[in-house]
Protein backbone atom coordinates (compact mmCIF):
# COMPACT_ATOMS: atom_id res chain seq x y z
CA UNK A 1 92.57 103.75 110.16
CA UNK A 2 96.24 102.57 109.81
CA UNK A 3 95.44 101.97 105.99
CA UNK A 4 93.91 105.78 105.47
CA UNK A 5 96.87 107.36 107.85
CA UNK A 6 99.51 105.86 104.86
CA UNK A 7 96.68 107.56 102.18
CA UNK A 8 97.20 111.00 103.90
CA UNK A 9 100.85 110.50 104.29
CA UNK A 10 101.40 109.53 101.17
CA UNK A 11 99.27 112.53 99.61
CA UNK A 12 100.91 114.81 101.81
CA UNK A 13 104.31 114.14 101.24
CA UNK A 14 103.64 113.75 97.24
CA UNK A 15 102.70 115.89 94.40
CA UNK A 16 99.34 115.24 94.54
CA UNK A 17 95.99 117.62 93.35
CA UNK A 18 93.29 115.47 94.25
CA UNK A 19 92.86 112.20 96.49
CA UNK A 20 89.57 110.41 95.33
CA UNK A 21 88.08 107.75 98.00
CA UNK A 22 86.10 104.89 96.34
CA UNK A 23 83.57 102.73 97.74
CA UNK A 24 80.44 101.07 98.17
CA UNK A 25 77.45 100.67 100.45
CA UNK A 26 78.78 100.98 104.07
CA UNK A 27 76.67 97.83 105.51
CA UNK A 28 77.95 98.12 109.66
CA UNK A 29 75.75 99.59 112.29
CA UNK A 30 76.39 102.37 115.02
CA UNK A 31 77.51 105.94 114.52
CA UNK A 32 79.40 104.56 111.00
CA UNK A 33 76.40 104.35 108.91
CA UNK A 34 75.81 108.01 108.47
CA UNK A 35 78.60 108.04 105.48
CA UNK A 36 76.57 105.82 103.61
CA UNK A 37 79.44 104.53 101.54
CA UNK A 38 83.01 103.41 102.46
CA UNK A 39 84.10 106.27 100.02
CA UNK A 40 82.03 108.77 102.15
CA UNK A 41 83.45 107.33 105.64
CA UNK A 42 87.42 107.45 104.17
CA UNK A 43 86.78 110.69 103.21
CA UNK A 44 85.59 111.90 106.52
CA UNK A 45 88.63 109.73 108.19
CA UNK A 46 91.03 111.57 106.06
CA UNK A 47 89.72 114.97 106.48
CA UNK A 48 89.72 114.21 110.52
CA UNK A 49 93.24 113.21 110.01
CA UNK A 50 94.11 116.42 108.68
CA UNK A 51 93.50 116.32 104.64
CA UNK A 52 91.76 119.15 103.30
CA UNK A 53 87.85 118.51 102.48
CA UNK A 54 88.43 120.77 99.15
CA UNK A 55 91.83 118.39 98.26
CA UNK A 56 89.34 115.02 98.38
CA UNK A 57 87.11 113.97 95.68
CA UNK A 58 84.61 111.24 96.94
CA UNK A 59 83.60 108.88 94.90
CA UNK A 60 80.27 106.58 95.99
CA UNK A 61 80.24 103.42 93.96
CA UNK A 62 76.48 102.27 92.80
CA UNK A 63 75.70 98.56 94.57
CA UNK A 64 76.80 95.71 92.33
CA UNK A 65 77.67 92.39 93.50
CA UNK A 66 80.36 91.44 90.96
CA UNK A 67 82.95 93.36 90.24
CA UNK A 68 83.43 95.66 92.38
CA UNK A 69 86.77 96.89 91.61
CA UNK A 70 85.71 97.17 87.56
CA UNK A 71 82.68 99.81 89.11
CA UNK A 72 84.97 101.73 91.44
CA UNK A 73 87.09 102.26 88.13
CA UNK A 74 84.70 103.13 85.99
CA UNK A 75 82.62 105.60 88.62
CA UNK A 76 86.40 107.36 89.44
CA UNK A 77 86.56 107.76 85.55
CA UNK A 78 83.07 109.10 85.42
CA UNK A 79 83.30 111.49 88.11
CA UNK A 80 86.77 113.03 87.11
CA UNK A 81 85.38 113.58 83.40
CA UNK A 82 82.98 115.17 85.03
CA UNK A 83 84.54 117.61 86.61
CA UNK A 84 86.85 118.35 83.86
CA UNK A 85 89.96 116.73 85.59
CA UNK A 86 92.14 114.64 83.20
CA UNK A 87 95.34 113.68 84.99
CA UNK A 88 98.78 112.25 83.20
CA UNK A 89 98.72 109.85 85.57
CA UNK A 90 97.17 108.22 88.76
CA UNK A 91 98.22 106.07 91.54
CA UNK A 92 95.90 103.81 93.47
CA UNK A 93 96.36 103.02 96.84
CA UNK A 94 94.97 99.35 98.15
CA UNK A 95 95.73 97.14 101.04
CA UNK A 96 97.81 94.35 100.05
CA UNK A 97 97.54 91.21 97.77
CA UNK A 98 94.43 93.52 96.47
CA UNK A 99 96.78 95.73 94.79
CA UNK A 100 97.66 93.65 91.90
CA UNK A 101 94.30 93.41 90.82
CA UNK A 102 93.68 96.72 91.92
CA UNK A 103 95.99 98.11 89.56
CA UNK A 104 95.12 95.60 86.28
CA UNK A 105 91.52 97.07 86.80
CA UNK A 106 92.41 100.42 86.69
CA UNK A 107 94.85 100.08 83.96
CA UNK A 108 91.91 98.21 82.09
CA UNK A 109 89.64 101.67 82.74
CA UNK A 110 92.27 104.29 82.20
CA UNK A 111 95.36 103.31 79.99
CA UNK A 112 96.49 104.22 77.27
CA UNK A 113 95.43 108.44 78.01
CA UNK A 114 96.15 108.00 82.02
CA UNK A 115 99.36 106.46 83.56
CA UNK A 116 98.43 103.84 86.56
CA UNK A 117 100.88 103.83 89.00
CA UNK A 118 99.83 101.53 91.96
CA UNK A 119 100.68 101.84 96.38
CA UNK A 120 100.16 98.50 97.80
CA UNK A 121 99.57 99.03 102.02
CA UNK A 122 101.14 96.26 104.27
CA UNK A 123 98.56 94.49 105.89
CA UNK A 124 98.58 94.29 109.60
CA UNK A 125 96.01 91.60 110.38
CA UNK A 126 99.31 89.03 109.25
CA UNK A 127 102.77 88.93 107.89
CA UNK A 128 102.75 89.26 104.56
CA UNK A 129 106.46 87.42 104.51
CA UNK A 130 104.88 84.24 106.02
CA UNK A 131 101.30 84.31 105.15
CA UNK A 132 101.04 81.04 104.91
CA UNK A 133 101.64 81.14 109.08
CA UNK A 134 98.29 82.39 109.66
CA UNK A 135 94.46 81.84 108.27
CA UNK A 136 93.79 85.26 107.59
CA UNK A 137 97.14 85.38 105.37
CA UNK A 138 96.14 82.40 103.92
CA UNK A 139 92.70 83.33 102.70
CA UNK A 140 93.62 86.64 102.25
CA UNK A 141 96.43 85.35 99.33
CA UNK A 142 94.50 82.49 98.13
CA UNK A 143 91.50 84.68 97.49
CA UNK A 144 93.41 87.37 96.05
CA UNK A 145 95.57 84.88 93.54
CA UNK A 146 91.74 83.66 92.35
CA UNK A 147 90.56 87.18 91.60
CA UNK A 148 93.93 88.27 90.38
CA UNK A 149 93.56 85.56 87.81
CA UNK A 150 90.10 85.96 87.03
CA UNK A 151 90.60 89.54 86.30
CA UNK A 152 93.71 89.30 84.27
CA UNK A 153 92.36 86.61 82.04
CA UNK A 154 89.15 85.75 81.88
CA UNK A 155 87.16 88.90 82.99
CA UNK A 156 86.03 90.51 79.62
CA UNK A 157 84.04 93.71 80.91
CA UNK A 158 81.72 94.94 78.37
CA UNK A 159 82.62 97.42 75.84
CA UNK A 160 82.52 100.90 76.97
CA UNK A 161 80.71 103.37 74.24
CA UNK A 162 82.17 107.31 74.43
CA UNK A 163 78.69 108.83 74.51
């Protein structure tokens, strides 16, 4: 909730049109799993933090078990051609050491035409400034060098036909 209260903040306080969520298949039990998607659930988060339902565009991101971030991209993409909505420029919001590759995915899906701009959130669950200091900052950053690397150079997503 701390991560989504920065997300309305941010879009509040900025000159903003739209705020997309993006996600997957919400897989937790309880009351939660009527949004289906984590897209779906920060979208209802954000509108019950005081966001306007008609200011957020949710976008649910099919199942895949690779590459998440590459399908989140490409559904955003997908949906905002779709509704006619071609911005200069974006910025993505993501929690942490996820930002980096965050923001090489979606300049990968919507550079040269679109602008990337990229929010990284501070974590909370350690400090970032010594996250060697705890387990979850040290799996956290290890995990996210790996992916950061894979994604910068050696992921080679398939080419993407205009029709």
């Amino acid at each position: 909730d701390y991560a989504l209260e920065k997300v309305r903040d941010r879009f509040q306080n900025g000159n903003y049109q739209f705020l997309v969520t993006s996600g997957g298949e919400l897989r937790i039990g309880s009351h939660l799993s009527r949004y289906k998607t984590w897209a779906r659930l920060a979208a209802a988060t954000l509108t019950a933090q005081g966001v306007s339902a008609e200011k957020i565009i949710t976008v649910s991101v099919p199942s895949v078990k690779n590459d998440r971030t590459y399908a989140a991209a490409l559904e955003v993409k997908k949906q905002l051609t779709e509704k006619g909505l071609v911005p200069a420029s974006i910025d993505v919001v993501s929690l942490g050491p996820h930002s980096r590759r965050s923001w090489v995915i979606y300049q990968m899906i919507f550079s040269p035409d679109i602008q990337v701009g990229i929010y990284s959130i501070t974590p909370r669950d350690y400090n970032p400034e010594r996250w060697w200091s705890s387990s979850a900052g040290v799996r956290t950053t290890i995990n996210e060098t790996v992916a950061y690397l894979y994604a910068r150079f050696i992921f080679n997503p398939p080419v993407l036909s205009e029709n």
